[in-house]
Each structure stands twice: as C-alpha cells, then as structure tokens.
C-alpha atoms as a PDB file:
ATOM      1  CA  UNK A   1      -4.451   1.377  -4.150  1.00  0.00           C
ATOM      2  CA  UNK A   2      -6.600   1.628  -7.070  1.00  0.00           C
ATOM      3  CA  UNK A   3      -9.716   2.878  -5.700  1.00  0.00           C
ATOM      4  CA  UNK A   4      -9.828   5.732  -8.241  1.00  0.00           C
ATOM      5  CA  UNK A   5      -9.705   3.259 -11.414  1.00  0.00           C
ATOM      6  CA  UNK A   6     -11.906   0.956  -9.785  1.00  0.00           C
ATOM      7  CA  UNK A   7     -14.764   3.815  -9.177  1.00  0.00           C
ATOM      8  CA  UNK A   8     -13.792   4.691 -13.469  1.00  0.00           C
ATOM      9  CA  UNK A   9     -12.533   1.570 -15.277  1.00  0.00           C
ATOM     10  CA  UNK A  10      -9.448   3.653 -16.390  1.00  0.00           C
ATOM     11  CA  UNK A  11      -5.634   2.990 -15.743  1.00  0.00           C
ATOM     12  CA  UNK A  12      -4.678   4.166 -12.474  1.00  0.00           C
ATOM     13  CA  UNK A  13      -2.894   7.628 -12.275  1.00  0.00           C
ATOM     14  CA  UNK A  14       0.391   6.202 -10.483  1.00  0.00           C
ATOM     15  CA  UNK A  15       2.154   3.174  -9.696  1.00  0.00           C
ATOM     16  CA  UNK A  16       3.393   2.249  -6.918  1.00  0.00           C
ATOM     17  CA  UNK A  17       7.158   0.315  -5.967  1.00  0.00           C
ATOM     18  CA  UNK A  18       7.751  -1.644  -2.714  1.00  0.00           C
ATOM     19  CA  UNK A  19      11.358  -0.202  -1.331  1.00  0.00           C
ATOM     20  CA  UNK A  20      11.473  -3.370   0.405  1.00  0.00           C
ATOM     21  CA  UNK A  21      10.578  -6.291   0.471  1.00  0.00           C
ATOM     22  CA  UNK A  22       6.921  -6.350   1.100  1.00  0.00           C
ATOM     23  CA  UNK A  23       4.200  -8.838   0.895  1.00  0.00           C
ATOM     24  CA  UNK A  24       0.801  -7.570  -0.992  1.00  0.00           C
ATOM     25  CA  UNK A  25      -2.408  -8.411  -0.564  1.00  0.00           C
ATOM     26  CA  UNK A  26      -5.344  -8.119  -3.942  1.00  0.00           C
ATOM     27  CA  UNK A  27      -8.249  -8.914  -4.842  1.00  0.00           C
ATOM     28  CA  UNK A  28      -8.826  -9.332  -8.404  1.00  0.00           C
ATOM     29  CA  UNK A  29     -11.434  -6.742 -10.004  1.00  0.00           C
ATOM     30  CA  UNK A  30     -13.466  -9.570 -10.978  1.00  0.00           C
ATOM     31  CA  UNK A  31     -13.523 -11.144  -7.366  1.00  0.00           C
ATOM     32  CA  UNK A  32     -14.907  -8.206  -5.917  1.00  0.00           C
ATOM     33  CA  UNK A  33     -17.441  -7.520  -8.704  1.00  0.00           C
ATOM     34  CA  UNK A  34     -18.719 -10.717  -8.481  1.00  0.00           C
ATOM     35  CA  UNK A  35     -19.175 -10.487  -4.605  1.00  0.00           C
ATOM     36  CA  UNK A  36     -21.059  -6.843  -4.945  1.00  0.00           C
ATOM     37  CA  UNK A  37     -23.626  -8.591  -7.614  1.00  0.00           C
ATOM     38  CA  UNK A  38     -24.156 -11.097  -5.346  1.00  0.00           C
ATOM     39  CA  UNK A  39     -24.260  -8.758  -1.951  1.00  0.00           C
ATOM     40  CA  UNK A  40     -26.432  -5.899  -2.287  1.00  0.00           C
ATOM     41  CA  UNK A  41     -25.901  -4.907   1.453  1.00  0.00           C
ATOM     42  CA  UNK A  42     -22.122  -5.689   1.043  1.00  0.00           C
ATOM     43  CA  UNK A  43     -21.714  -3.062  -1.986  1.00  0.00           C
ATOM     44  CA  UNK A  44     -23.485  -0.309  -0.988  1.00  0.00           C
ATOM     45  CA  UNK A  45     -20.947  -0.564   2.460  1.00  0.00           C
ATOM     46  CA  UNK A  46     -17.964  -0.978  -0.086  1.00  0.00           C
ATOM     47  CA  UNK A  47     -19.062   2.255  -2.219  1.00  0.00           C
ATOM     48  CA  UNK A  48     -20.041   4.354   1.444  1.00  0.00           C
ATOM     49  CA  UNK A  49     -16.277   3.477   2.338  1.00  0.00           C
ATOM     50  CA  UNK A  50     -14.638   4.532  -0.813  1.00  0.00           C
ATOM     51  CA  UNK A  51     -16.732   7.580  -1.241  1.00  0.00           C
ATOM     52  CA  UNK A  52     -15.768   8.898   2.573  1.00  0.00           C
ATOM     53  CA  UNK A  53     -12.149   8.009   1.726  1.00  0.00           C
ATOM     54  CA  UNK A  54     -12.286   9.546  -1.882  1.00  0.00           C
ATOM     55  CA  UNK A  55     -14.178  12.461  -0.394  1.00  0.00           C
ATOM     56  CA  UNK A  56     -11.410  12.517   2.440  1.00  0.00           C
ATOM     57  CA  UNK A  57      -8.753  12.925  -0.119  1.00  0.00           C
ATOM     58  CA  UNK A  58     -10.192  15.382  -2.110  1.00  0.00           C
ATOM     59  CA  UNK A  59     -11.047  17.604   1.413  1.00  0.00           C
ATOM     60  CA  UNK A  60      -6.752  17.309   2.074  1.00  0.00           C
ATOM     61  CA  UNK A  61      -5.765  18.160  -1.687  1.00  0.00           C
ATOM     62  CA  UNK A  62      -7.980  20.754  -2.355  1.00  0.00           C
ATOM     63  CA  UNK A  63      -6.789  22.396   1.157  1.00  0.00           C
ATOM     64  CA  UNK A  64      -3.375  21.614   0.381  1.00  0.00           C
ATOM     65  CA  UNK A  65      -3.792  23.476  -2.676  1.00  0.00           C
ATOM     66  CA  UNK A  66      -4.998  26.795  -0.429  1.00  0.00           C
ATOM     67  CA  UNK A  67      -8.390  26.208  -1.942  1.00  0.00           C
ATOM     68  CA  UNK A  68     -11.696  25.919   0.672  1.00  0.00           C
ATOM     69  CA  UNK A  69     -11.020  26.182   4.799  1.00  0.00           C
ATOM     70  CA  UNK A  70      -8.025  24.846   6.421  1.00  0.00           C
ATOM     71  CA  UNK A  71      -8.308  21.684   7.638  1.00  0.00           C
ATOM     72  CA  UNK A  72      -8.063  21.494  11.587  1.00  0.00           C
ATOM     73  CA  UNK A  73      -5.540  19.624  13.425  1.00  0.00           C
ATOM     74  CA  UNK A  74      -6.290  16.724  15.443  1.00  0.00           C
ATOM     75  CA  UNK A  75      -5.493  18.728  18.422  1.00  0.00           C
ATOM     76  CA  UNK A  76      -8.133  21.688  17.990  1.00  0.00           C
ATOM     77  CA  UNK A  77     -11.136  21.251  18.645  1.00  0.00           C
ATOM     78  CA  UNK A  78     -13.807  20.372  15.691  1.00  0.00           C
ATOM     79  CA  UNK A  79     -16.981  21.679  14.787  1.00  0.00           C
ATOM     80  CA  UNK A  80     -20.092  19.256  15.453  1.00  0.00           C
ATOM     81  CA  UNK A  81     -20.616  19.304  12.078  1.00  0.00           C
ATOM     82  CA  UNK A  82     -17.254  17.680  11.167  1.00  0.00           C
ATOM     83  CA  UNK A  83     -17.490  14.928  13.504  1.00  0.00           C
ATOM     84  CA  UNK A  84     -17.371  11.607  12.073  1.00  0.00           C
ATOM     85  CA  UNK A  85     -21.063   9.519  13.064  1.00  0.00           C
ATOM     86  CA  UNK A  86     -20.983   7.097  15.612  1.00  0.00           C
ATOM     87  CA  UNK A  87     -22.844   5.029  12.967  1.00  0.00           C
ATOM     88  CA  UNK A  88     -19.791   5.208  10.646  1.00  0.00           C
ATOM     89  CA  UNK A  89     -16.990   4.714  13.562  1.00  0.00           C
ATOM     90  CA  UNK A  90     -19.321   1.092  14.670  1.00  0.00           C
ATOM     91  CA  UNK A  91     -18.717   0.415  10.729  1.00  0.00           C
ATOM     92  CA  UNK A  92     -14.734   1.652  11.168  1.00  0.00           C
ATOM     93  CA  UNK A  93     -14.129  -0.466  14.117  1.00  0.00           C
ATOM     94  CA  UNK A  94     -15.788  -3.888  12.983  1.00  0.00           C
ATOM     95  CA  UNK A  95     -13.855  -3.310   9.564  1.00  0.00           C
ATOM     96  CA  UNK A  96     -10.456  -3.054  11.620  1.00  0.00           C
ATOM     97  CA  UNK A  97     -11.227  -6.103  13.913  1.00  0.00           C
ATOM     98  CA  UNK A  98     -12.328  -8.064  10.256  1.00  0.00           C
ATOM     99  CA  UNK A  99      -8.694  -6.762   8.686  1.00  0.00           C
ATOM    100  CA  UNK A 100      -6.627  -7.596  11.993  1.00  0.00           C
ATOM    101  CA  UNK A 101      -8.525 -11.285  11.581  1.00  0.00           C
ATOM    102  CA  UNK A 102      -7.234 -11.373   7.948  1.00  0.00           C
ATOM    103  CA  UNK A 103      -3.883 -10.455   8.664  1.00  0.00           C
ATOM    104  CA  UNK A 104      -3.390 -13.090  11.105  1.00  0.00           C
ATOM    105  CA  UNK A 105      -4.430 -15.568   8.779  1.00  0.00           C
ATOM    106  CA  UNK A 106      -2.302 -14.663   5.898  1.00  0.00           C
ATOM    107  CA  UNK A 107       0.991 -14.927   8.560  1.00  0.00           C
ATOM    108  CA  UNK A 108      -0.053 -18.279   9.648  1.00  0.00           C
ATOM    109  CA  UNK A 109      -0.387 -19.631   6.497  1.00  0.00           C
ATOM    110  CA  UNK A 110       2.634 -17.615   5.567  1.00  0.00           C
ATOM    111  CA  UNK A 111       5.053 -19.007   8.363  1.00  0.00           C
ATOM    112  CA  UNK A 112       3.248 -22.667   7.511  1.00  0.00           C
ATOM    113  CA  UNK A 113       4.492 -22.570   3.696  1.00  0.00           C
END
C-alpha cells in the first residue's frame, strides 16, 4: 500500500481500514529513501519490483476495463513471451524466503512483549 504515491509524492488515491484486528507493518518514506541513497544495487531492485507490480496492475485494469487482450487464466497455457524470467522468479523466491524471515521475527518479539 502506497506504492503509487511513493513512485509520485502525491496523497494516495484510497485508504485503507483493517476489519479486524490486524497488525501492520511500515516503513517510513524517509527510512527507505535513505536506504536507496545509500544502496545503489538495492534501489534499482526496489524500482524493478514496483514497476513489474505497477505494470501488473495496469495489464488487469486495463483488461478489466475490455481494453487490450484478455488476460489468460492460470490454467491455459501462456505464450513464451508472457512467461515471467527465471532471472526475476530467483529475485521472487529470495524476496519471499527474506519476508517469511521477517515475519518470524516480528511474532517473536511480538509474543515476547
């Protein structure tokens, strides 16, 4: 949640309410700016990431909206051309084994306060 102001410095487009109780992890624009001055190799990753989700989003909208081709379902079978590079999935895959790492260290600090 707010990729879109992030990428434009504007207020984001929607809000969002928990309909339960939820616990929500942030880190502060100034955090993360910070880091990507510091980490040339780290931003450029951080930008690739939000541009294939941004460019993701806008693929499912616009086709939503009867505009374009019809995105395929999972179960049919893709062009070549729309397969995701095993390049990217590596980067996918380390990113989920880094967030699984995170979230087990935010519940044992949680259950420890």
């Amino acid at each position: 949640m707010g990729e879109i102001s992030f990428v434009d410095s504007r207020p984001p487009p929607a809000t969002v309410t928990a309909a339960q109780f939820s616990h929500v992890l942030a880190i502060p624009r100034a955090v993360l700016c910070a880091k990507m001055a510091t980490d040339a190799w780290f931003a450029s990753r951080f930008f690739k990431a939000l541009a294939i989700f941004l460019a993701d989003r806008l693929r499912t909208t616009t086709s939503r909206l009867g505009y374009g081709r019809p995105i395929q379902d999972e179960d049919e079978n893709q062009d070549a051309g729309d397969e995701i590079d095993l390049e990217v999935m590596d980067s996918v895959s380390l990113a989920a084994i880094r967030f699984d790492k995170l979230l087990k260290r935010l519940q044992s600090v949680a259950e420890s306060a």
